[in-house]
N, C-alpha and C. Protein backbone atom coordinates (compact mmCIF):
# COMPACT_ATOMS: atom_id res chain seq x y z
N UNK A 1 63.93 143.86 113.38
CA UNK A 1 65.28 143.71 112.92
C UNK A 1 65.61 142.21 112.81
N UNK A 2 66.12 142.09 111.42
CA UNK A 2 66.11 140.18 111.57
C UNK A 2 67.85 139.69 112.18
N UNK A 3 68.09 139.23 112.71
CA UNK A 3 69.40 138.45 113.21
C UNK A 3 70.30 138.13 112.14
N UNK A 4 71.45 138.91 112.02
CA UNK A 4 72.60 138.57 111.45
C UNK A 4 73.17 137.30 111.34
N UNK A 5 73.46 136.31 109.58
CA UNK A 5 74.05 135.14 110.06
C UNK A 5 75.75 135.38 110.69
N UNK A 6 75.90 134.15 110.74
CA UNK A 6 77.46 134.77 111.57
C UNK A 6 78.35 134.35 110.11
N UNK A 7 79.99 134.64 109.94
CA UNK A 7 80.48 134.60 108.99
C UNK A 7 80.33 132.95 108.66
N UNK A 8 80.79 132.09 109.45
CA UNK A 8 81.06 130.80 109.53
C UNK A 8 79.72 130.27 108.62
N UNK A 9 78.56 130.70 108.94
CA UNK A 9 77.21 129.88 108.40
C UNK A 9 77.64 130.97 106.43
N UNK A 10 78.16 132.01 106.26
CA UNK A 10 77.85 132.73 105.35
C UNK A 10 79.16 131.76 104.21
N UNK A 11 80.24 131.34 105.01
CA UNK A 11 81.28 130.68 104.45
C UNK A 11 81.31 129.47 103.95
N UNK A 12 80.09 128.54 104.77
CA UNK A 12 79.86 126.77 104.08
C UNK A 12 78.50 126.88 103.94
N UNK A 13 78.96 125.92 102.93
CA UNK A 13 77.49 125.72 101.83
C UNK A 13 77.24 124.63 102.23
N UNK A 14 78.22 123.83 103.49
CA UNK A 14 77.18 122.45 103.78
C UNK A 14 78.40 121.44 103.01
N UNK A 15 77.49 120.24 103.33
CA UNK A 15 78.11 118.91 102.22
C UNK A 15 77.75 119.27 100.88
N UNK A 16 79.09 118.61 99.84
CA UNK A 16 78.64 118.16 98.93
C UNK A 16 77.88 117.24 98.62
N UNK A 17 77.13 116.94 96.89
CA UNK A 17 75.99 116.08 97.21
C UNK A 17 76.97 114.80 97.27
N UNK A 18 78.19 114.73 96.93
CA UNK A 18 78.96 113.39 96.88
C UNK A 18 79.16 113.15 97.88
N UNK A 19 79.15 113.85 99.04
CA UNK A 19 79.87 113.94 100.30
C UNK A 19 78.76 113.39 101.40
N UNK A 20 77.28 113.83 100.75
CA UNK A 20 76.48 113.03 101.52
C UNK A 20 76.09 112.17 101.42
N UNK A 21 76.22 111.50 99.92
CA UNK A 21 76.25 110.47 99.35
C UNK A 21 76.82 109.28 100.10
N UNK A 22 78.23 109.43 100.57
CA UNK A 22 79.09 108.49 100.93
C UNK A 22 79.05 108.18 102.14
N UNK A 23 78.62 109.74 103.08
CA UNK A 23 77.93 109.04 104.06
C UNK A 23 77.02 108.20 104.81
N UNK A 24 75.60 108.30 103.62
CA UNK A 24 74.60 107.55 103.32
C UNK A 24 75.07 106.42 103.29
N UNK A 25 76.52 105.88 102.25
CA UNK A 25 76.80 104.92 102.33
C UNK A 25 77.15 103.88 103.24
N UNK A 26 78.42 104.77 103.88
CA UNK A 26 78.75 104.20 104.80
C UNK A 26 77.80 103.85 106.15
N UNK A 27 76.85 104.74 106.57
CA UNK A 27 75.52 104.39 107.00
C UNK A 27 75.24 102.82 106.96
N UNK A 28 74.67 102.61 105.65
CA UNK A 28 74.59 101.37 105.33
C UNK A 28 75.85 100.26 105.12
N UNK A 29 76.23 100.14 105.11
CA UNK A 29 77.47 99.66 105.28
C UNK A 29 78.04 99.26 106.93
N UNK A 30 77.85 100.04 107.88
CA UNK A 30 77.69 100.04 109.39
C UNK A 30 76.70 98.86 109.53
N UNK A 31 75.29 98.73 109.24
CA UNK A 31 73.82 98.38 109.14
C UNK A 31 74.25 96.84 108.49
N UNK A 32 75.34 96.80 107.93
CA UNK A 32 75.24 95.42 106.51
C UNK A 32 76.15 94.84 107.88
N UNK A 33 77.09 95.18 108.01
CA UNK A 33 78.21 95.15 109.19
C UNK A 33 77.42 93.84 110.30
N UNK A 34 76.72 95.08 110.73
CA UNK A 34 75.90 94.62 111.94
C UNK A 34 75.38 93.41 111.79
N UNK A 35 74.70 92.79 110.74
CA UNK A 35 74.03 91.90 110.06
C UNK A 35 75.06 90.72 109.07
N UNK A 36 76.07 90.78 109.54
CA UNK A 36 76.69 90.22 109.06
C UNK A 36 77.08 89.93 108.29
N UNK A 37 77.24 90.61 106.72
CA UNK A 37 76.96 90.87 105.52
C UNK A 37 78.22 90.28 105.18
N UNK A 38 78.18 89.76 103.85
CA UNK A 38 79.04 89.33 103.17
C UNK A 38 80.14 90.62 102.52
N UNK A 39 81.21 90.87 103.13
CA UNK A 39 82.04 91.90 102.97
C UNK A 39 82.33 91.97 101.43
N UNK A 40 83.15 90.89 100.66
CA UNK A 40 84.03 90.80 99.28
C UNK A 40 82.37 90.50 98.54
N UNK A 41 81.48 90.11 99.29
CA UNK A 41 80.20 90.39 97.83
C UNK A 41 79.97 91.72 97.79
N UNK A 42 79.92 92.46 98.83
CA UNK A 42 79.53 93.79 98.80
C UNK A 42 80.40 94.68 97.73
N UNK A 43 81.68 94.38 97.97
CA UNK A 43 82.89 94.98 97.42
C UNK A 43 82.53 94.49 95.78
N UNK A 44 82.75 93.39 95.45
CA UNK A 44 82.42 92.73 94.31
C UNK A 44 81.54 93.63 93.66
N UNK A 45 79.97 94.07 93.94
CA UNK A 45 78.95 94.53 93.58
C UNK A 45 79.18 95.91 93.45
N UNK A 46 79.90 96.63 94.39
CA UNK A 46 80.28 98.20 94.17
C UNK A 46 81.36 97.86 92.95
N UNK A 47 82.46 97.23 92.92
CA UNK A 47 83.27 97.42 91.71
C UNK A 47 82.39 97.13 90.30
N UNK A 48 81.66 95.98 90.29
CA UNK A 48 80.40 96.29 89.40
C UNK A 48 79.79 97.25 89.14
N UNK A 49 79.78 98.00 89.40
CA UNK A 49 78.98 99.14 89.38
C UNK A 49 80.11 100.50 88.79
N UNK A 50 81.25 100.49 89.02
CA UNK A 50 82.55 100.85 88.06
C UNK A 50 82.21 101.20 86.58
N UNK A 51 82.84 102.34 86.30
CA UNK A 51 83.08 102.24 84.57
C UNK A 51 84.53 102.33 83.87
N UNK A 52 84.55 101.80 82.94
CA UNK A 52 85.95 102.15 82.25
C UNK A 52 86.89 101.47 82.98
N UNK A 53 88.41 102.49 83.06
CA UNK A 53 89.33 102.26 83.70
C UNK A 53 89.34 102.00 85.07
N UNK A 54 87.97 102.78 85.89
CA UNK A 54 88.38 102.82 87.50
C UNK A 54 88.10 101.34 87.41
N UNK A 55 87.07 100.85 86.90
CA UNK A 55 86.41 99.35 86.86
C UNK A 55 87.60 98.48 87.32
N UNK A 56 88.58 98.62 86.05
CA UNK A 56 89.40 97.82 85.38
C UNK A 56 90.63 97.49 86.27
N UNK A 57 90.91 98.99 87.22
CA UNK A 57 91.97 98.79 88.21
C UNK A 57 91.17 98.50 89.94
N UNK A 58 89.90 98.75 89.88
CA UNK A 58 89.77 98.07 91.49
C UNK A 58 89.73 96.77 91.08
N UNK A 59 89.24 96.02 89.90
CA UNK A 59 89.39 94.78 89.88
C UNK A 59 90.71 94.24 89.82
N UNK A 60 91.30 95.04 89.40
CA UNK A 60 93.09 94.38 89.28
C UNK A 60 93.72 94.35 91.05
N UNK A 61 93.35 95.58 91.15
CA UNK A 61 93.92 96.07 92.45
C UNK A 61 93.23 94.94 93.86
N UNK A 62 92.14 94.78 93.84
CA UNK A 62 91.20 93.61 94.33
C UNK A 62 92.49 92.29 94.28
N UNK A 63 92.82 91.99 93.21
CA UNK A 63 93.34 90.76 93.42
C UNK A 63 94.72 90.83 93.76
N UNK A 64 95.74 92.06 93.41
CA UNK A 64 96.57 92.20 93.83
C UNK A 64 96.69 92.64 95.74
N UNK A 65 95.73 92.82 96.12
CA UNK A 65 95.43 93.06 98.03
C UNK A 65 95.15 91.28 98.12
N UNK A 66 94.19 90.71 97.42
CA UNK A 66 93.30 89.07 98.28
C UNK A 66 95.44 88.53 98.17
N UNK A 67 95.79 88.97 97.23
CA UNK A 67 97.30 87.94 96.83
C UNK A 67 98.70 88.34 98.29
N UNK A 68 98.60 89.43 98.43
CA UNK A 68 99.71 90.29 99.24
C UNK A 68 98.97 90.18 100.68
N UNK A 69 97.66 90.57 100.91
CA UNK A 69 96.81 90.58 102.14
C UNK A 69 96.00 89.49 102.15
N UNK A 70 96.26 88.48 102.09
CA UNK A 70 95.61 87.55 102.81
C UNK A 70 94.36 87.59 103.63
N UNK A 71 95.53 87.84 104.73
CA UNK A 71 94.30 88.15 106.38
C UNK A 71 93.44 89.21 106.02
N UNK A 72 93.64 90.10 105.13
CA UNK A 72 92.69 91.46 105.02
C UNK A 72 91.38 90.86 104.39
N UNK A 73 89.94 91.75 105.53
CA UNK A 73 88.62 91.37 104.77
C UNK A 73 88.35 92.35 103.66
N UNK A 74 87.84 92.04 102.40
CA UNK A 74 87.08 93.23 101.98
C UNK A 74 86.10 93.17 102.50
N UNK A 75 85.49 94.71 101.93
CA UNK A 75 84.79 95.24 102.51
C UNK A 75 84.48 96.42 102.05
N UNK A 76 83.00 97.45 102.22
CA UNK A 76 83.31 98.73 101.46
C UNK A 76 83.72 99.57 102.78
N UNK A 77 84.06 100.71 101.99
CA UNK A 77 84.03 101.70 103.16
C UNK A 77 83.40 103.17 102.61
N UNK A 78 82.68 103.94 103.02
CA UNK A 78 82.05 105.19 102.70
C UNK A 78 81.85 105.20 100.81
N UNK A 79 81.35 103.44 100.45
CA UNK A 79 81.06 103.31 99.18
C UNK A 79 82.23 102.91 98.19
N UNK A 80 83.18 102.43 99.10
CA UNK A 80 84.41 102.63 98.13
C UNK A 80 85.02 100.75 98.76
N UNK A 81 85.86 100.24 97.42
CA UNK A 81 86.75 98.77 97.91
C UNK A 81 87.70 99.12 99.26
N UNK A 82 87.40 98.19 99.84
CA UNK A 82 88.17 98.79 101.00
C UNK A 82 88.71 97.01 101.53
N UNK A 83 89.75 96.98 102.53
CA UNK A 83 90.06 96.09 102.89
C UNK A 83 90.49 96.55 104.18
N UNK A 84 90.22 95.72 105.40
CA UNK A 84 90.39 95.47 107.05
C UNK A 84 91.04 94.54 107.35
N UNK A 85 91.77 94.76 108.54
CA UNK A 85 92.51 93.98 109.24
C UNK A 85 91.86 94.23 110.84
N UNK A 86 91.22 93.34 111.38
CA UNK A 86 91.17 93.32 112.83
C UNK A 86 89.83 93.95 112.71
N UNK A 87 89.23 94.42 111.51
CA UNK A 87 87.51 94.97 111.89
C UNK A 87 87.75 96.79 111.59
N UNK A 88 89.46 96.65 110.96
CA UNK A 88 90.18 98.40 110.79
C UNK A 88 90.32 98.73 109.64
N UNK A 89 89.77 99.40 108.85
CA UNK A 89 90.13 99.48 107.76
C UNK A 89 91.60 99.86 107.10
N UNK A 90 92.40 99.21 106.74
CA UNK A 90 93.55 99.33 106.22
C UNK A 90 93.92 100.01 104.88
N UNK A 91 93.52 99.63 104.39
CA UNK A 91 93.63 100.63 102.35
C UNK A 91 92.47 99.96 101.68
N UNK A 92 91.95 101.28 101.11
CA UNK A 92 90.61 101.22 100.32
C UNK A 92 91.59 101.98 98.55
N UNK A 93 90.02 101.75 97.80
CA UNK A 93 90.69 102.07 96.18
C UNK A 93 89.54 103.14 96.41
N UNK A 94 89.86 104.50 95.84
CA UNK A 94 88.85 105.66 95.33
C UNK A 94 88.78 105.78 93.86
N UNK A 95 87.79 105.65 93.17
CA UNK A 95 87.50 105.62 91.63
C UNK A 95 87.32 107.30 91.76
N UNK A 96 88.21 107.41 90.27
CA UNK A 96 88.10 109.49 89.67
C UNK A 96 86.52 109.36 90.35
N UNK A 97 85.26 109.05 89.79
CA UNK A 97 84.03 109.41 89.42
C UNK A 97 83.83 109.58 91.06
N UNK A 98 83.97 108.75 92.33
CA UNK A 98 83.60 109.38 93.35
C UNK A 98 83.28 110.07 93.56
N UNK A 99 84.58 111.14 93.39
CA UNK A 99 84.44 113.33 94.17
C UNK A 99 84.69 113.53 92.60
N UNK A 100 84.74 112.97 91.71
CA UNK A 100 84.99 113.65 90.35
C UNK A 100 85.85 114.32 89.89
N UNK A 101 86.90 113.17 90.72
CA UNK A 101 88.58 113.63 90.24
C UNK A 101 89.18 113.61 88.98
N UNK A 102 90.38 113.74 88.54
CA UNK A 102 90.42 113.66 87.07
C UNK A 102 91.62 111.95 87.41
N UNK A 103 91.78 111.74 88.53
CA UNK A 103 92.55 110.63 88.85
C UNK A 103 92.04 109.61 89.95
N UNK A 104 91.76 108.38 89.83
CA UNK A 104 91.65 107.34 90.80
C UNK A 104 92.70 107.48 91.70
N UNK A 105 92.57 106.97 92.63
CA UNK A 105 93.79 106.49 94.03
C UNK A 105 93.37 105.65 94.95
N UNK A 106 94.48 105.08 95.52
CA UNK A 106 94.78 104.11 96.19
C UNK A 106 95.17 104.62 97.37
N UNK A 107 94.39 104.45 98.73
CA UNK A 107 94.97 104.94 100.15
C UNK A 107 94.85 103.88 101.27
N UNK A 108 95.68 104.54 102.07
CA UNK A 108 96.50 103.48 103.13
C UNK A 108 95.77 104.61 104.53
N UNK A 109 95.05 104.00 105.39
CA UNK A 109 94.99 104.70 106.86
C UNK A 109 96.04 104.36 107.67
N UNK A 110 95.42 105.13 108.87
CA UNK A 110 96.68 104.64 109.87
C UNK A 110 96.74 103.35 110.89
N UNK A 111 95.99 102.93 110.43
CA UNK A 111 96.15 100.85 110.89
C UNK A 111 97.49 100.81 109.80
N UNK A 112 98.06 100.85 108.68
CA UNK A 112 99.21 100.75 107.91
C UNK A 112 100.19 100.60 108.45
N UNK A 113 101.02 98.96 108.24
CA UNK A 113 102.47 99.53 109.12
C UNK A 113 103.32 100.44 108.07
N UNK A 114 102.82 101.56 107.58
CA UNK A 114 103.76 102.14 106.74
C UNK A 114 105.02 103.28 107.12
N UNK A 115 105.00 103.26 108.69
CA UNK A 115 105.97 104.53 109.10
C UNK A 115 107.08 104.07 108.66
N UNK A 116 107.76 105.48 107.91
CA UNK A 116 109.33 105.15 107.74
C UNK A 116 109.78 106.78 108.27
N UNK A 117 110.29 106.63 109.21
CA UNK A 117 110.47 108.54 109.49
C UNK A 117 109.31 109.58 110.25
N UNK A 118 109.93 110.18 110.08
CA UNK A 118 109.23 111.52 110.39
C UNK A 118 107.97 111.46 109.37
N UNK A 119 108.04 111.14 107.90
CA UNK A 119 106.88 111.40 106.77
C UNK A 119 106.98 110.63 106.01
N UNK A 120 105.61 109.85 105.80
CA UNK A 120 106.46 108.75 104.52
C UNK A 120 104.15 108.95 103.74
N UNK A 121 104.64 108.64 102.79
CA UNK A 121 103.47 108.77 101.65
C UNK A 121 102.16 107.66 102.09
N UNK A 122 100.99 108.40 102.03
CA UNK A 122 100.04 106.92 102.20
C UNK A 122 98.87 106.86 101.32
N UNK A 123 98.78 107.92 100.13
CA UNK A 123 97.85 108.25 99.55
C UNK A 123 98.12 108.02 98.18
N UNK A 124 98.14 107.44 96.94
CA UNK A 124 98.79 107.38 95.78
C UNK A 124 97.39 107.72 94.13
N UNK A 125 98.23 108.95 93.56
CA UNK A 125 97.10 109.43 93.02
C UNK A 125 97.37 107.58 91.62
N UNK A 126 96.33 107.22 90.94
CA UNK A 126 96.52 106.23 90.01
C UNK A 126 96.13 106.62 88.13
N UNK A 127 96.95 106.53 87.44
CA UNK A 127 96.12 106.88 86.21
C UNK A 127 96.45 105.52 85.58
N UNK A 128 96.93 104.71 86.00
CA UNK A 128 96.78 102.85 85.44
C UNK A 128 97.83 102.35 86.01
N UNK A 129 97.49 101.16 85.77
CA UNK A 129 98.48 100.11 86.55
C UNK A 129 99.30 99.27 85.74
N UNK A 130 100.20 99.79 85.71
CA UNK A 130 101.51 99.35 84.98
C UNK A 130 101.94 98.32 85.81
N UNK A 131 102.63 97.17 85.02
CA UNK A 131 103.70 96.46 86.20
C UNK A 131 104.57 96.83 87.33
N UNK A 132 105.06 97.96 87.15
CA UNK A 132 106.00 98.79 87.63
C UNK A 132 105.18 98.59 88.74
N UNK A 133 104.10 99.98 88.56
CA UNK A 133 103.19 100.35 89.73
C UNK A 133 102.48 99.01 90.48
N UNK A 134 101.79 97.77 89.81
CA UNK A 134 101.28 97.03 90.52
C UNK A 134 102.46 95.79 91.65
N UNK A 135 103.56 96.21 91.15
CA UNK A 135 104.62 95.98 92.40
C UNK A 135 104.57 96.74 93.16
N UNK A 136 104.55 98.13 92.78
CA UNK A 136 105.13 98.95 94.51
C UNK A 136 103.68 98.31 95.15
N UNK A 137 102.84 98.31 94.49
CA UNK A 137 101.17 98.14 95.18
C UNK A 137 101.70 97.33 96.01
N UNK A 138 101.97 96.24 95.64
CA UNK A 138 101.78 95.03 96.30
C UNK A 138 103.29 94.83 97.29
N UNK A 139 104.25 95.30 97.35
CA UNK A 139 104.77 95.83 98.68
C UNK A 139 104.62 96.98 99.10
N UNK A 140 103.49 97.61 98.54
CA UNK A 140 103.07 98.89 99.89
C UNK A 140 102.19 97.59 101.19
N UNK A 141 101.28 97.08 100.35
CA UNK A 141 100.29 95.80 101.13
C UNK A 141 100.76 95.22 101.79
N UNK A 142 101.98 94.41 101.32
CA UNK A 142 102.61 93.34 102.18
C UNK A 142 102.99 94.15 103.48
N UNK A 143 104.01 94.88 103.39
CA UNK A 143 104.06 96.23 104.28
C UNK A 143 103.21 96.76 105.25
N UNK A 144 102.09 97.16 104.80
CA UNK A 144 101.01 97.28 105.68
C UNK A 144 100.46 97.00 106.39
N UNK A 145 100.34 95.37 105.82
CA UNK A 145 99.72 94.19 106.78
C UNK A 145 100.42 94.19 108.12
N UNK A 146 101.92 93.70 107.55
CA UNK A 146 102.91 92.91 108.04
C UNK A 146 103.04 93.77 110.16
C-alpha cells in the first residue's frame, strides 16, 4: 500500500521559476554584500539589463531617490533597485517583467517613516512617471528617510 500525500503537499506546486530566481538572487547579493561590493554599480547593471519603459522609470526613479535620499545606499535587493538606510532596505523599484505583471511598482518596507494612522499605503502600482507622480515619489522618499 503506497502512503497517501497529505492535502498541503497536493495544494503547492512549490516556487515559481521567478520566485526562485530572485532568491538565487538575492543569495548573491548577500555574497556581493559580504565582499563589499559596489552597491549603485550593482544597481546600475541590473537597471541595464531593463527593457522599454521599466528601463526608463528605474532610471528616472534612481535619480529621483540619489536627489530626495541622499543618505540612502543603492543596492539590489532579491534582483530588484533597491535603496538602504542603516544596511535596511527602505524602497526598492519592481519592473512588470519580474513576476510578469502587467504594471511596474514602487515599494516602501517597514524601515519607512511612512505611518500616518491606523493604514496608510506603501506599495504603488506604476504605469509612468508623470510629473505629478514623480513628486508624490519624491515626498513619499523624503518622508521615509526623514
Amino acid at each position: 500500500m503506497s502512503p497517501k500525500k497529505s492535502s498541503a503537499a497536493k495544494k503547492s506546486a512549490g516556487f515559481s521559476a521567478e520566485e526562485k530566481a530572485a532568491m538565487k538572487e538575492r543569495a548573491r547579493e548577500l555574497k556581493a554584500e559580504a565582499q563589499k561590493a559596489d552597491g549603485e554599480a550593482t544597481l546600475l547593471a541590473k537597471v541595464a539589463e531593463m527593457k522599454g519603459s521599466d528601463r526608463a522609470m528605474a532610471e528616472k526613479l534612481h535619480a529621483i531617490v540619489k536627489k530626495n535620499g541622499p543618505a540612502l545606499m543603492p543596492k539590489t535587493w532579491y534582483g530588484m533597485p533597491a535603496y538602504a538606510k542603516e544596511g535596511k532596505v527602505l524602497c526598492f523599484f519592481q519592473s512588470a517583467d519580474k513576476f510578469g505583471s502587467r504594471y511596474a511598482s514602487f515599494g516602501f518596507t517597514d524601515e519607512a517613516n511612512l505611518d500616518d494612522g491606523a493604514m496608510w499605503p506603501i506599495y504603488f502600482a506604476l504605469k509612468e512617471l508623470t510629473p505629478a507622480v514623480e513628486k508624490r515619489i519624491a515626498a513619499l522618499v523624503r518622508k521615509a528617510v526623514s
